[in-house]
N, C-alpha and C. Protein backbone atom coordinates (compact mmCIF):
# COMPACT_ATOMS: atom_id res chain seq x y z
N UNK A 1 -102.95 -0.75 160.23
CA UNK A 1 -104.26 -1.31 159.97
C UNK A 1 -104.09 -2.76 159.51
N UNK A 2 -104.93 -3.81 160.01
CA UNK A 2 -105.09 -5.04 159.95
C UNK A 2 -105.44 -5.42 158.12
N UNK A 3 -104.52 -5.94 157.46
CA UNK A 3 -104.57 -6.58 156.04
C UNK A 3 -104.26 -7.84 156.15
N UNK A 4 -104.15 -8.37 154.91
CA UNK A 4 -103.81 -9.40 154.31
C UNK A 4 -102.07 -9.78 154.85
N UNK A 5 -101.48 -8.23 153.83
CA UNK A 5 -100.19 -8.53 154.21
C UNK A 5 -99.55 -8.12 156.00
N UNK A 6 -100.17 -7.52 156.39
CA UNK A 6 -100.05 -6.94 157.92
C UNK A 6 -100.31 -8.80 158.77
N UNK A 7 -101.35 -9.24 158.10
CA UNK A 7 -101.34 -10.16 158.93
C UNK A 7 -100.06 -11.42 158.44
N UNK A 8 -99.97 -11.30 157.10
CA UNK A 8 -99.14 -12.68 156.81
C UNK A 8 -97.28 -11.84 157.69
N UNK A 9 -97.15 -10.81 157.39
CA UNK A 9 -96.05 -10.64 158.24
C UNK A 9 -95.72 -10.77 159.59
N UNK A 10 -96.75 -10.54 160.63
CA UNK A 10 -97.11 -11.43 161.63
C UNK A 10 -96.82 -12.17 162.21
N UNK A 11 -97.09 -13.33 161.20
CA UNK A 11 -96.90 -15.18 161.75
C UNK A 11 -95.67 -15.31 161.35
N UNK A 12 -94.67 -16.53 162.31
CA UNK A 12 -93.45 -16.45 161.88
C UNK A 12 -93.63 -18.00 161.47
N UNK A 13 -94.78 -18.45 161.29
CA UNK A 13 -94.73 -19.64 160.81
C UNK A 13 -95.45 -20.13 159.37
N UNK A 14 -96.11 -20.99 159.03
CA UNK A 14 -96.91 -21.28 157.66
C UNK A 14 -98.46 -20.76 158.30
N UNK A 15 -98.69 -20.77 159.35
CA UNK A 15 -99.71 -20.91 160.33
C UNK A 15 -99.97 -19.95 160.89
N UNK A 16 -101.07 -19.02 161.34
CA UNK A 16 -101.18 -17.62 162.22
C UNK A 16 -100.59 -18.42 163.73
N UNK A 17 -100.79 -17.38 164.40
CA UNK A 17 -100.54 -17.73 165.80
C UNK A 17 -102.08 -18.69 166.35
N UNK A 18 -102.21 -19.18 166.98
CA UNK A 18 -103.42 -20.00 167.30
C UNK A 18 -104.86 -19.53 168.00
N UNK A 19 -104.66 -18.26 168.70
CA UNK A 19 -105.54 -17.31 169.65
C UNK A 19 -105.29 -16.05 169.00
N UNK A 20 -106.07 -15.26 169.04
CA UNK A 20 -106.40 -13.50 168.49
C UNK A 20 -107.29 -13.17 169.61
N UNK A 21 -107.05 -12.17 170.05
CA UNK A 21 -108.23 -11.34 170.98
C UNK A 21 -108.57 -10.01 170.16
N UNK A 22 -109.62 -9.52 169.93
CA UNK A 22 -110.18 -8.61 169.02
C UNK A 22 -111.55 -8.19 169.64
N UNK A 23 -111.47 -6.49 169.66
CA UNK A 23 -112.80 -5.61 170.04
C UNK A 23 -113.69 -5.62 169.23
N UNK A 24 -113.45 -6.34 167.78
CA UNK A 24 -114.89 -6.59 166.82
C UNK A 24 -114.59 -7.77 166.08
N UNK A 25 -115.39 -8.44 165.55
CA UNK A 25 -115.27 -9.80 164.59
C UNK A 25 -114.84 -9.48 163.51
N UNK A 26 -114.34 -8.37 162.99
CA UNK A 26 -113.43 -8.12 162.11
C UNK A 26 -114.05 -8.29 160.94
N UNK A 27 -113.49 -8.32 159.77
CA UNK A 27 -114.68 -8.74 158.08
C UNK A 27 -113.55 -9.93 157.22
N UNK A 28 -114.49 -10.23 156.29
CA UNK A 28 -114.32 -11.39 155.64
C UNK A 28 -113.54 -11.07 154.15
N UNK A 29 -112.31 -10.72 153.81
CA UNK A 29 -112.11 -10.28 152.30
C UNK A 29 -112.91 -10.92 151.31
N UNK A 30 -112.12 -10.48 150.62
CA UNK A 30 -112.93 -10.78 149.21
C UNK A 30 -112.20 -12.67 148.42
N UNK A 31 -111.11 -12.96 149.37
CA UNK A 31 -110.71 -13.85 148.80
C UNK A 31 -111.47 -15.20 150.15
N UNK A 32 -112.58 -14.27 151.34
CA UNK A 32 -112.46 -14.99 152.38
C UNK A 32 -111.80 -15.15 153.38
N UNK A 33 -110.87 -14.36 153.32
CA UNK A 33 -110.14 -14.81 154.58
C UNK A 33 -110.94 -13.61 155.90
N UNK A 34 -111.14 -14.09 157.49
CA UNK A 34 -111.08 -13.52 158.34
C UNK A 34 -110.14 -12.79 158.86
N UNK A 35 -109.83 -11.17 158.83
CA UNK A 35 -109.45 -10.41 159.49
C UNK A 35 -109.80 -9.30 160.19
N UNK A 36 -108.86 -9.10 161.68
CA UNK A 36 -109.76 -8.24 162.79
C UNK A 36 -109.52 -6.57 161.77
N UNK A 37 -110.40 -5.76 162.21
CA UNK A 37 -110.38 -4.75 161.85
C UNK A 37 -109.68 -3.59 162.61
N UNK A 38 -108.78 -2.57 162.72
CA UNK A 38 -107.97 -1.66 163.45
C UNK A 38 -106.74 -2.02 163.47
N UNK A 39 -106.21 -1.79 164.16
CA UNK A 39 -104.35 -1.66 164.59
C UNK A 39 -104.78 -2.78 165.72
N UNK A 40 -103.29 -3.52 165.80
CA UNK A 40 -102.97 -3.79 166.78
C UNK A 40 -102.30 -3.18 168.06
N UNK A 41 -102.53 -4.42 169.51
CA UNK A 41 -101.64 -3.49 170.57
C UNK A 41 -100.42 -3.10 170.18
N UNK A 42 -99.83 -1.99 170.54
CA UNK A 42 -98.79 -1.57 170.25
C UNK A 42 -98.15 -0.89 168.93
N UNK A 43 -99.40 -0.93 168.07
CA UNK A 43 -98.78 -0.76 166.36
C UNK A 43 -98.35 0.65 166.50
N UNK A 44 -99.14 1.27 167.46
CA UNK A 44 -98.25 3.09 167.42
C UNK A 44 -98.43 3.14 168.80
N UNK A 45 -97.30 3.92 169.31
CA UNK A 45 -96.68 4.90 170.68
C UNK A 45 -97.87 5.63 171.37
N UNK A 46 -98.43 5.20 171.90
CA UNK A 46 -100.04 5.81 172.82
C UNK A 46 -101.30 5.35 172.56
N UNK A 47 -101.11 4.40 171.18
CA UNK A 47 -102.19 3.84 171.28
C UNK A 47 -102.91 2.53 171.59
N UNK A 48 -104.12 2.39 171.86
CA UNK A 48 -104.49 1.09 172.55
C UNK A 48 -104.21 -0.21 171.49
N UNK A 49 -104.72 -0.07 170.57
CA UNK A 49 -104.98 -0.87 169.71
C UNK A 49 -106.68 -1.81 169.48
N UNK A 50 -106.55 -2.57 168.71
CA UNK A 50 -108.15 -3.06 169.01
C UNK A 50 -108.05 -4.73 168.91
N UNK A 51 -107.15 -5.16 168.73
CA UNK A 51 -106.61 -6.70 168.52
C UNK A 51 -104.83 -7.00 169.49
N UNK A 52 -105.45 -7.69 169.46
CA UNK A 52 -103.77 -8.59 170.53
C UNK A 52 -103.45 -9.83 169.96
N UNK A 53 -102.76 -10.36 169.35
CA UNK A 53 -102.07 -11.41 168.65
C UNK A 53 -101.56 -12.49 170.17
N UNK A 54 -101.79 -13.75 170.48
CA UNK A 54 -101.48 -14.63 171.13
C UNK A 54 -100.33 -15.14 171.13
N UNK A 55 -99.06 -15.15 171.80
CA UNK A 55 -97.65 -16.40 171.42
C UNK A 55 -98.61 -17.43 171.49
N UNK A 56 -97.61 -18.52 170.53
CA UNK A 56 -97.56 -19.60 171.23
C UNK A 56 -96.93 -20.31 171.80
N UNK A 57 -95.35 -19.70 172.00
CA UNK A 57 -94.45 -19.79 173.00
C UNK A 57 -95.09 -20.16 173.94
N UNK A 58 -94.39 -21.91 174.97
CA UNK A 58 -94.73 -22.63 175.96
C UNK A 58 -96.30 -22.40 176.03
N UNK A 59 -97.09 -22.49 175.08
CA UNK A 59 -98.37 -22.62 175.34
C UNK A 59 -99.08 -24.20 175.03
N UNK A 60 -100.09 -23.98 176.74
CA UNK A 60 -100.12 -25.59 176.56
C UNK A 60 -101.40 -25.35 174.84
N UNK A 61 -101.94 -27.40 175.22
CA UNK A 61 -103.03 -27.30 174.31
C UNK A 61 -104.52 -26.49 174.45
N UNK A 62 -104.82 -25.81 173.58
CA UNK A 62 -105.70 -25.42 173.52
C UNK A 62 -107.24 -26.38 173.70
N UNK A 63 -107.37 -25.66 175.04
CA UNK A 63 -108.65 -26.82 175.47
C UNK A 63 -110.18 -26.68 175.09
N UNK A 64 -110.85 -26.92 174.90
CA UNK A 64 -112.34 -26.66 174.47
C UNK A 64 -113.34 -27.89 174.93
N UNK A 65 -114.03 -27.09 175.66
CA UNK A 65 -115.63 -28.10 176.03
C UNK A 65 -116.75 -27.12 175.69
N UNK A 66 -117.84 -27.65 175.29
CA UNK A 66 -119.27 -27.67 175.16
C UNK A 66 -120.02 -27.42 176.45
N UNK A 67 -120.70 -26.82 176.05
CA UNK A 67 -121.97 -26.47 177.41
C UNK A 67 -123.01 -26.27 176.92
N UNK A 68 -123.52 -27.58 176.54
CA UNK A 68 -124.96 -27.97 175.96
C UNK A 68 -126.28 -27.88 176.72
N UNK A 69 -126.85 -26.08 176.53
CA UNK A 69 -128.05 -26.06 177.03
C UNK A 69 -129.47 -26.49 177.01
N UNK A 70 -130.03 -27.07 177.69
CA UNK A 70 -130.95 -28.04 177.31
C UNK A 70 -131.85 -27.70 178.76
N UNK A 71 -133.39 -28.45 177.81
CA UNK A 71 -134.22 -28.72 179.04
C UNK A 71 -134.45 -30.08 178.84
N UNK A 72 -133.93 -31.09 179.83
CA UNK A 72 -133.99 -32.38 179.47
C UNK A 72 -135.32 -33.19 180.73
N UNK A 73 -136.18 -34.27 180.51
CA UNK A 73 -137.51 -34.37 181.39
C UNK A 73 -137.67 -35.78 180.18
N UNK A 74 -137.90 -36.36 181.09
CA UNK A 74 -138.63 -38.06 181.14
C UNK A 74 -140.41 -37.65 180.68
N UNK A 75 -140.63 -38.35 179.84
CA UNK A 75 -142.26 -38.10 179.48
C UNK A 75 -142.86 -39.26 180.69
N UNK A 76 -143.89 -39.22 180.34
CA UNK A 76 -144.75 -40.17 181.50
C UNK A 76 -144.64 -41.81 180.78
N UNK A 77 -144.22 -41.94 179.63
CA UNK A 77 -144.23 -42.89 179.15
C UNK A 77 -142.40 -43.65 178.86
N UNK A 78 -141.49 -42.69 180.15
CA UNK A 78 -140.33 -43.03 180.00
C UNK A 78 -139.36 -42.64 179.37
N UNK A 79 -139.92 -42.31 178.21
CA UNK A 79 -138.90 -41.71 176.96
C UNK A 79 -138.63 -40.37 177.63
N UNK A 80 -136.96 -39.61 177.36
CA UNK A 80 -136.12 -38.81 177.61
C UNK A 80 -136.82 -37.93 176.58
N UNK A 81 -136.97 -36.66 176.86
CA UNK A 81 -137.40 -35.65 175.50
C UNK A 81 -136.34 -34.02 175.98
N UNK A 82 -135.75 -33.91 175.18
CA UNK A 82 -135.02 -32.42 175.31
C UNK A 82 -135.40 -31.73 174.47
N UNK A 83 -135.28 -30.47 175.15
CA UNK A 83 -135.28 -28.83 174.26
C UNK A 83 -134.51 -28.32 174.32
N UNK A 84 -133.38 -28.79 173.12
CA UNK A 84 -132.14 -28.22 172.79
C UNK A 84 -132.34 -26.59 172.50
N UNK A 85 -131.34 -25.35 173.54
CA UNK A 85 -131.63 -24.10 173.14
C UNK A 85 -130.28 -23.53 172.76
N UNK A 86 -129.24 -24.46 172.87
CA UNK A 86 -127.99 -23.68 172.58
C UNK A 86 -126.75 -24.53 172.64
N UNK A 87 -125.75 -24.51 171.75
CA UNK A 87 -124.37 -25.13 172.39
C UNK A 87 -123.16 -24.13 172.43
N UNK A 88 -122.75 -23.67 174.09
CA UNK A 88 -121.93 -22.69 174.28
C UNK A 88 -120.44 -23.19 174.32
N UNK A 89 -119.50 -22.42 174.39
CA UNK A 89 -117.80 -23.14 174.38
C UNK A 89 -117.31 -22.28 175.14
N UNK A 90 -116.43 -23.04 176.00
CA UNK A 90 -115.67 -22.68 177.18
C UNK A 90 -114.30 -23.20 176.28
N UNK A 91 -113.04 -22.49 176.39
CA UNK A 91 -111.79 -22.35 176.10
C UNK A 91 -110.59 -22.09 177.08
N UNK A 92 -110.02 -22.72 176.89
CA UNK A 92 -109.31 -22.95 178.35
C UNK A 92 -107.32 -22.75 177.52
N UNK A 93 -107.04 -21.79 178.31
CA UNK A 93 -105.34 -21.05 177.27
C UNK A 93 -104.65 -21.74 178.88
N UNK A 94 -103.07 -21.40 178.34
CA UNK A 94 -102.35 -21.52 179.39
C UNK A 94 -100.65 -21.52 179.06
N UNK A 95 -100.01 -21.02 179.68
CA UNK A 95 -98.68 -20.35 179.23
C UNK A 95 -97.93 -20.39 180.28
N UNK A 96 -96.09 -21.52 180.64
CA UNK A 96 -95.78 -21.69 181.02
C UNK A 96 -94.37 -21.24 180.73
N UNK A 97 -93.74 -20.34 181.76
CA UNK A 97 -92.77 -19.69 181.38
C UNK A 97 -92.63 -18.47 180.31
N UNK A 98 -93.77 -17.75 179.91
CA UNK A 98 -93.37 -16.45 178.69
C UNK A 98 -93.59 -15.45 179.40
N UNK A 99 -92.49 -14.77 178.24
CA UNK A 99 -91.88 -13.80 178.57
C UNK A 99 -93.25 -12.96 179.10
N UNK A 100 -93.00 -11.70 180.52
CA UNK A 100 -93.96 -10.60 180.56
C UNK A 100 -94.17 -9.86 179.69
N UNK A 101 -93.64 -9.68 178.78
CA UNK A 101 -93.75 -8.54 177.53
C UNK A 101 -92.95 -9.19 176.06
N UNK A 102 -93.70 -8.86 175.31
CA UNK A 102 -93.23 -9.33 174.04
C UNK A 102 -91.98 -8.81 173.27
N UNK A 103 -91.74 -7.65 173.33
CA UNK A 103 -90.51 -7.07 172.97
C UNK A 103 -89.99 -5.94 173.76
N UNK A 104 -88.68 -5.67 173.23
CA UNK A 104 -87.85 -5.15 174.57
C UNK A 104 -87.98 -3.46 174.54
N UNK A 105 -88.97 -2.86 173.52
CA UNK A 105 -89.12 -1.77 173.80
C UNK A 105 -90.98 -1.52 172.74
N UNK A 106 -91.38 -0.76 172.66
CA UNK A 106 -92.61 -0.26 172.21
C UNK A 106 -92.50 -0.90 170.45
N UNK A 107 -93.62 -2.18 170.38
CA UNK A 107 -93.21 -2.78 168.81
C UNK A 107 -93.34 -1.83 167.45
N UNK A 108 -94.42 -0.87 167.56
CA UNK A 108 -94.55 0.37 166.97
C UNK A 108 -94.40 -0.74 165.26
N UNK A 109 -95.05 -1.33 165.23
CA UNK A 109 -95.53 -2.40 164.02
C UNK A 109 -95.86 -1.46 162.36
N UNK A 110 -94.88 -2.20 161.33
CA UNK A 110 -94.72 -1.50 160.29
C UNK A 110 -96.28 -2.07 159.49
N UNK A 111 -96.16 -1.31 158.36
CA UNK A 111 -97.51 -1.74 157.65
C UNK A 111 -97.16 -3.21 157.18
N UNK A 112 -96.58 -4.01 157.02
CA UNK A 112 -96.09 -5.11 156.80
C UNK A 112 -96.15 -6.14 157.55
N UNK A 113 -96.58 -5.97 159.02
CA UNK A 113 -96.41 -6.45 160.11
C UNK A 113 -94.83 -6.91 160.86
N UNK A 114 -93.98 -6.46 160.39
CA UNK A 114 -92.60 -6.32 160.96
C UNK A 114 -92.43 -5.01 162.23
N UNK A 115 -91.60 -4.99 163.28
CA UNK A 115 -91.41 -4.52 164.17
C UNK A 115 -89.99 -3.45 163.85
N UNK A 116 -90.02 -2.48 164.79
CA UNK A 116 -88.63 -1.68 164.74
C UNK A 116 -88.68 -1.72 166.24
N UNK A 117 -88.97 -2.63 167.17
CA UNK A 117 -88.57 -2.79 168.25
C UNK A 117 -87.26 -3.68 167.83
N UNK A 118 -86.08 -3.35 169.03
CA UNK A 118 -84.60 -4.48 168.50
C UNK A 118 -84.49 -5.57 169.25
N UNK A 119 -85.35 -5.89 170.38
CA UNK A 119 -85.11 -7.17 170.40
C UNK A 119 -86.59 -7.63 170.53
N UNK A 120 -86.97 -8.99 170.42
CA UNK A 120 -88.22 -10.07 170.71
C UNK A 120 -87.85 -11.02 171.70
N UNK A 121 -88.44 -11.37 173.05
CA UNK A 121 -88.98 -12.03 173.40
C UNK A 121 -89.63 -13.42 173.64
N UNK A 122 -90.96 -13.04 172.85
CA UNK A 122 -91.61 -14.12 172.27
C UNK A 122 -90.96 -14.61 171.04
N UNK A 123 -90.57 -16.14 170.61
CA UNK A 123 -89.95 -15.94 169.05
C UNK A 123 -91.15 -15.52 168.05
N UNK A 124 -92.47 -15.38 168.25
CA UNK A 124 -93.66 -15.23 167.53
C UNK A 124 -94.03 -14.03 167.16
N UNK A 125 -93.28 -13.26 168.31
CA UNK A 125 -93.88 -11.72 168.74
C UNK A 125 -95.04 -11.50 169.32
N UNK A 126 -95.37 -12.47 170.05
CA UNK A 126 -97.27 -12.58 170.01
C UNK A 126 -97.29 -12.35 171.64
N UNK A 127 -98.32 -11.79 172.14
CA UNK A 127 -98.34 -11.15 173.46
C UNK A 127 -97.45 -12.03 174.81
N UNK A 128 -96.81 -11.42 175.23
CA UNK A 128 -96.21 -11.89 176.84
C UNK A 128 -97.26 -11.86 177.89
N UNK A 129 -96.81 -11.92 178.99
CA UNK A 129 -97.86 -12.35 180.31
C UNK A 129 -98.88 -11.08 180.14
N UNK A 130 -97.65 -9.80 180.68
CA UNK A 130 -98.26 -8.20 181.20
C UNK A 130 -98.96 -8.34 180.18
N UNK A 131 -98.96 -8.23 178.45
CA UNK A 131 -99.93 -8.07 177.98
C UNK A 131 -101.24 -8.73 177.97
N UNK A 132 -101.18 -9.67 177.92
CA UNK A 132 -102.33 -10.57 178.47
C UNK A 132 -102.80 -10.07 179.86
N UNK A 133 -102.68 -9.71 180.41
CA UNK A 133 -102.89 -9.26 181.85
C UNK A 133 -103.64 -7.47 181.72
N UNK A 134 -102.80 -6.88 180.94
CA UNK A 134 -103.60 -5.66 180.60
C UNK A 134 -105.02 -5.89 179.56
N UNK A 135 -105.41 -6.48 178.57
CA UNK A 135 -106.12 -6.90 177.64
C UNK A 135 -106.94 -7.56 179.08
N UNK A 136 -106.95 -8.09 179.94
CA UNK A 136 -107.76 -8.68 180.83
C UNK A 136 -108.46 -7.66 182.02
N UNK A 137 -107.61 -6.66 182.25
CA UNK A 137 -108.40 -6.00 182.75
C UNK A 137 -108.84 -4.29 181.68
N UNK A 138 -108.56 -4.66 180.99
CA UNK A 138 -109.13 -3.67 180.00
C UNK A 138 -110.38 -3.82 179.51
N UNK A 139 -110.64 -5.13 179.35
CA UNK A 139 -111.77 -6.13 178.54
C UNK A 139 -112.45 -6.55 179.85
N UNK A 140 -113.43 -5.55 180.66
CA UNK A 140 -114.15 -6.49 181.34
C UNK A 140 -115.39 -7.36 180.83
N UNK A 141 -115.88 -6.61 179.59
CA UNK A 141 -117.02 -7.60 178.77
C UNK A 141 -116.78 -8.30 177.88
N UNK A 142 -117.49 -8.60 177.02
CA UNK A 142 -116.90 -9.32 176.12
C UNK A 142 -116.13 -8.94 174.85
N UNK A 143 -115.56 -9.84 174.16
CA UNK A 143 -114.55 -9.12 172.84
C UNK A 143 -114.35 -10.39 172.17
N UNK A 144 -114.20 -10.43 171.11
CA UNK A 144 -113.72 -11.81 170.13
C UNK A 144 -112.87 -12.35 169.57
N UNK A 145 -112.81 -13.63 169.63
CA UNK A 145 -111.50 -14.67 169.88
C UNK A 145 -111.38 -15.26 168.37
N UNK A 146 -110.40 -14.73 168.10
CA UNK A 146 -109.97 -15.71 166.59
C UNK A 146 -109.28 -16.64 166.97
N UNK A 147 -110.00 -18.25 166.36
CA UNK A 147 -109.04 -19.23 166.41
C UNK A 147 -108.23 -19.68 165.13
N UNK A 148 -107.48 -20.33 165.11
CA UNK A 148 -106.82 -20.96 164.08
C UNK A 148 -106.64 -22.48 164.52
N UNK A 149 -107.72 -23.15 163.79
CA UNK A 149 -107.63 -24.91 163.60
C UNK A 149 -108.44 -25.23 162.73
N UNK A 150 -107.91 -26.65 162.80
CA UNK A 150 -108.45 -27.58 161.16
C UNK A 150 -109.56 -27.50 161.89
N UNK A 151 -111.03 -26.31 161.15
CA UNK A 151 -112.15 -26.79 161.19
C UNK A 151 -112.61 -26.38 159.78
N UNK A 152 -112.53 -27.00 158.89
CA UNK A 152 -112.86 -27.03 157.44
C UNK A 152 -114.19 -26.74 157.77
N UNK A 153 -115.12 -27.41 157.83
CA UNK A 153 -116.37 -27.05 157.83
C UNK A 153 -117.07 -25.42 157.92
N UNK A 154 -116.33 -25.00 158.77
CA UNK A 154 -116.39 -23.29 158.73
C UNK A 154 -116.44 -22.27 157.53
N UNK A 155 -115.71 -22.56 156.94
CA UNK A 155 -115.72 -22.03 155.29
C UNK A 155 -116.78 -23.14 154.31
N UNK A 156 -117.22 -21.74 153.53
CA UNK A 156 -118.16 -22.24 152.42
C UNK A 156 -117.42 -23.05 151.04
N UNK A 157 -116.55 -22.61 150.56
CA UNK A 157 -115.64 -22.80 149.53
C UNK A 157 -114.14 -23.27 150.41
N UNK A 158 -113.36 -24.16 148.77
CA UNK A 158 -112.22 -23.85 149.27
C UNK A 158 -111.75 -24.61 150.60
N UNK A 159 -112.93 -25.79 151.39
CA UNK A 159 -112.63 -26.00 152.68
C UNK A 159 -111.22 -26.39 153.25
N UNK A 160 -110.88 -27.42 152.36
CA UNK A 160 -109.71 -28.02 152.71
C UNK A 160 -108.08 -27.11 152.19
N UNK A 161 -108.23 -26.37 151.89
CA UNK A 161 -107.24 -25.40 151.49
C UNK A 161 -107.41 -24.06 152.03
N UNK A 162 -107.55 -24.18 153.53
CA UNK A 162 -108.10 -23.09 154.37
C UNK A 162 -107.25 -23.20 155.78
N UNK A 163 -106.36 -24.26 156.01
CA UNK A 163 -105.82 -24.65 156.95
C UNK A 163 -105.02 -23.16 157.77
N UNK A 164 -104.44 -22.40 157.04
CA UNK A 164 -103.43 -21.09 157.41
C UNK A 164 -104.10 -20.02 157.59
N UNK A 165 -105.41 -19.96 157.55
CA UNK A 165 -106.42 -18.55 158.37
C UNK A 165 -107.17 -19.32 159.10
N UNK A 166 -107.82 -18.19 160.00
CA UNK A 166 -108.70 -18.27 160.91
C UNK A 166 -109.82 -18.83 160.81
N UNK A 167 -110.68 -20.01 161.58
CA UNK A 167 -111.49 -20.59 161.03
C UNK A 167 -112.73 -20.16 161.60
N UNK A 168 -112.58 -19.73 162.78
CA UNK A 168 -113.71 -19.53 164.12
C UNK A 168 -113.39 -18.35 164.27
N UNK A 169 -114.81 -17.51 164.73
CA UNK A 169 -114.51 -15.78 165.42
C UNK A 169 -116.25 -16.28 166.70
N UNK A 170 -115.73 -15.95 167.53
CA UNK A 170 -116.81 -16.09 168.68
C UNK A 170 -116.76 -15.20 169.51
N UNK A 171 -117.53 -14.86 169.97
CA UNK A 171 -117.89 -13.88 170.97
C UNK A 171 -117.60 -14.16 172.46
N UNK A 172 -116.85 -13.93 173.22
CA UNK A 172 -117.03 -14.60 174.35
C UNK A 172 -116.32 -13.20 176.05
N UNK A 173 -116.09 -14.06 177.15
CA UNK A 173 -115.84 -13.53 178.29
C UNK A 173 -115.06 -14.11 179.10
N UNK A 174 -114.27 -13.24 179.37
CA UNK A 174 -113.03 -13.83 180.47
C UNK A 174 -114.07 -14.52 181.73
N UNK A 175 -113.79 -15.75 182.34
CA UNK A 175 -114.31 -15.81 183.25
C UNK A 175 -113.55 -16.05 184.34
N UNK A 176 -112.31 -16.12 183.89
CA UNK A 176 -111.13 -16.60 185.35
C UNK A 176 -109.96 -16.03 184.63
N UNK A 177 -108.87 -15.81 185.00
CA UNK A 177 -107.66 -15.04 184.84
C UNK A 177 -106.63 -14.88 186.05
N UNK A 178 -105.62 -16.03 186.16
CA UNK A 178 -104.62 -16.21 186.58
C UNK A 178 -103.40 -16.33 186.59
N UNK A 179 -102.46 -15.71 187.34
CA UNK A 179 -100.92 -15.49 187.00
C UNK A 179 -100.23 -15.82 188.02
N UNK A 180 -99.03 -16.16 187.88
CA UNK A 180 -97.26 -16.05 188.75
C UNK A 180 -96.52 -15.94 187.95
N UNK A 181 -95.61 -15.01 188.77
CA UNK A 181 -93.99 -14.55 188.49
C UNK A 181 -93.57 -15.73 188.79
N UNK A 182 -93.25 -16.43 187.60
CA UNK A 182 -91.82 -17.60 188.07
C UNK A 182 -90.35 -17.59 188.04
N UNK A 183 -90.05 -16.21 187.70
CA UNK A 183 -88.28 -16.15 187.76
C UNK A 183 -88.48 -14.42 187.15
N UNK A 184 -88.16 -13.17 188.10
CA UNK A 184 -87.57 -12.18 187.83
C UNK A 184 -86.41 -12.38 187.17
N UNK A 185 -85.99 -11.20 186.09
CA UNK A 185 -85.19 -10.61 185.22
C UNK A 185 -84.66 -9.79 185.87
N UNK A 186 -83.88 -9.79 185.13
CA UNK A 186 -82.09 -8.56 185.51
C UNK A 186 -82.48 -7.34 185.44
N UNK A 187 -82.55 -7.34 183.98
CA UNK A 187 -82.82 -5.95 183.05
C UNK A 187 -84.00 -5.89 182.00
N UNK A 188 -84.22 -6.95 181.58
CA UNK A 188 -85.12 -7.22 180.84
C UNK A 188 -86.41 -7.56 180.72
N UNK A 189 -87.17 -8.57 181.05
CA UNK A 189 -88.19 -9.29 181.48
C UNK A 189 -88.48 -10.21 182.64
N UNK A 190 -89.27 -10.43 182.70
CA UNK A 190 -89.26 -11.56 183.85
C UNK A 190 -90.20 -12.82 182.96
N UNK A 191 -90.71 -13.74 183.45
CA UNK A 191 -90.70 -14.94 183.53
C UNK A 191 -92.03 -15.29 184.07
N UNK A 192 -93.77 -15.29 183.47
CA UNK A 192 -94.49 -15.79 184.01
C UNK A 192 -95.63 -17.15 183.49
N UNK A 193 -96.30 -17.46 184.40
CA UNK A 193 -97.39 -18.60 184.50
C UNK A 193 -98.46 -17.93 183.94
N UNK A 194 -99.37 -18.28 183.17
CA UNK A 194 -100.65 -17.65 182.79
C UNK A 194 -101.86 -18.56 182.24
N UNK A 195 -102.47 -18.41 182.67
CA UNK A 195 -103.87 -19.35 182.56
C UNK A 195 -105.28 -18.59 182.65
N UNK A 196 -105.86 -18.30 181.25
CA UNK A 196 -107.23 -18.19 181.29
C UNK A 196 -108.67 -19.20 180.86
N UNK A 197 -109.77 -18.86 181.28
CA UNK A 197 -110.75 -19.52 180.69
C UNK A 197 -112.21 -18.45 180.17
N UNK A 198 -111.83 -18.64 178.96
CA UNK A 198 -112.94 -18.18 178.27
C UNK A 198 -114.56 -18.93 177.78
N UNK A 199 -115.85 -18.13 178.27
CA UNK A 199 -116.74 -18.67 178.62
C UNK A 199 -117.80 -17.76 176.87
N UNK A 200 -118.05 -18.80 175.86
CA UNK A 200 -118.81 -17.70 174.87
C UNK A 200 -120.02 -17.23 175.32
N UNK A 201 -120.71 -16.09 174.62
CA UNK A 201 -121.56 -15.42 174.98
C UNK A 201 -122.43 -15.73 175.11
């Protein structure tokens, strides 16, 4: 189950991983911090899980544009007048060279967030291609994206000393999902390209 300490064991850095995919927006502790609610993929032997942790192994930059819905119309007297009804975000991932799978056998994830799988993969532990690829066709609707970036503004308290959790949880939908095998494995893994774009709700 998704904690405090489940999640700080996790990250192998000062920093979460940068992307979360999650079947609910998860809740807010008591100290504030955002976490998804359930197990992760893989935390036990048959089960789905309800969150997927992102590498960031060879991942490019995390892209983001606006899709500012509007009804925009010239009055008769020239002047531009809009009816702002929404500003949506498109997110754009992409992963060059990681591993198909994150570790070399079932991670079966301790309450701590440490693994008794024996080898890793990703140095992050954070999903390979196949997983990303299963989570994509598992998820044909929508599900929610934890980010991790300096957006202080997001938190009420505390802003600037918020940098190492999650700042954003949005709702959104795969709208494209693309892959290549760029170098088969021996015994182990193989080697792929991965690129999605996520469109919010």
């Amino acid at each position: 189950m998704a904690d405090i300490e489940y999640m700080s064991g996790r990250k192998k850095y000062a920093r979460p991983q940068a992307v979360l995919f999650s079947e609910n927006p998860g809740t807010i502790t008591e100290s504030g911090k955002r976490l998804p609610d359930g197990y992760e993929v893989g935390a036990a032997e048959g089960s789905d899980g309800s969150f997927l942790i992102l590498s960031d192994d060879n991942r490019e930059p995390v892209s983001m544009s606006i899709e500012r819905i509007e009804t925009r119309e010239r009055m008769i007297n020239g002047r531009m007048r809009s009816y702002h009804i929404a500003d949506k975000l498109q997110l754009s991932l992409s992963w060059s060279m990681i591993p198909s799978r994150a570790f070399s056998s079932s991670p079966s994830f301790q309450d701590n967030g440490t693994s008794s799988a024996t080898s890793k993969y990703t140095s992050d532990g954070g999903a390979g291609g196949a997983d990303l690829l299963k989570w994509y066709e598992d998820h044909p609707g929508s599900f929610w994206v934890f980010l991790s970036y300096d957006k202080p503004d997001n938190f009420s308290t505390n802003k600037y000393g918020r940098l190492a959790e999650y700042s954003q949880v949005i709702e959104m939908f795969v709208s494209d999902f693309s892959y290549s095998i760029q170098k088969r494995g021996a015994t182990n893994h193989d080697f792929w390209d991965v690129s999605i774009t996520l469109e919010e709700a």
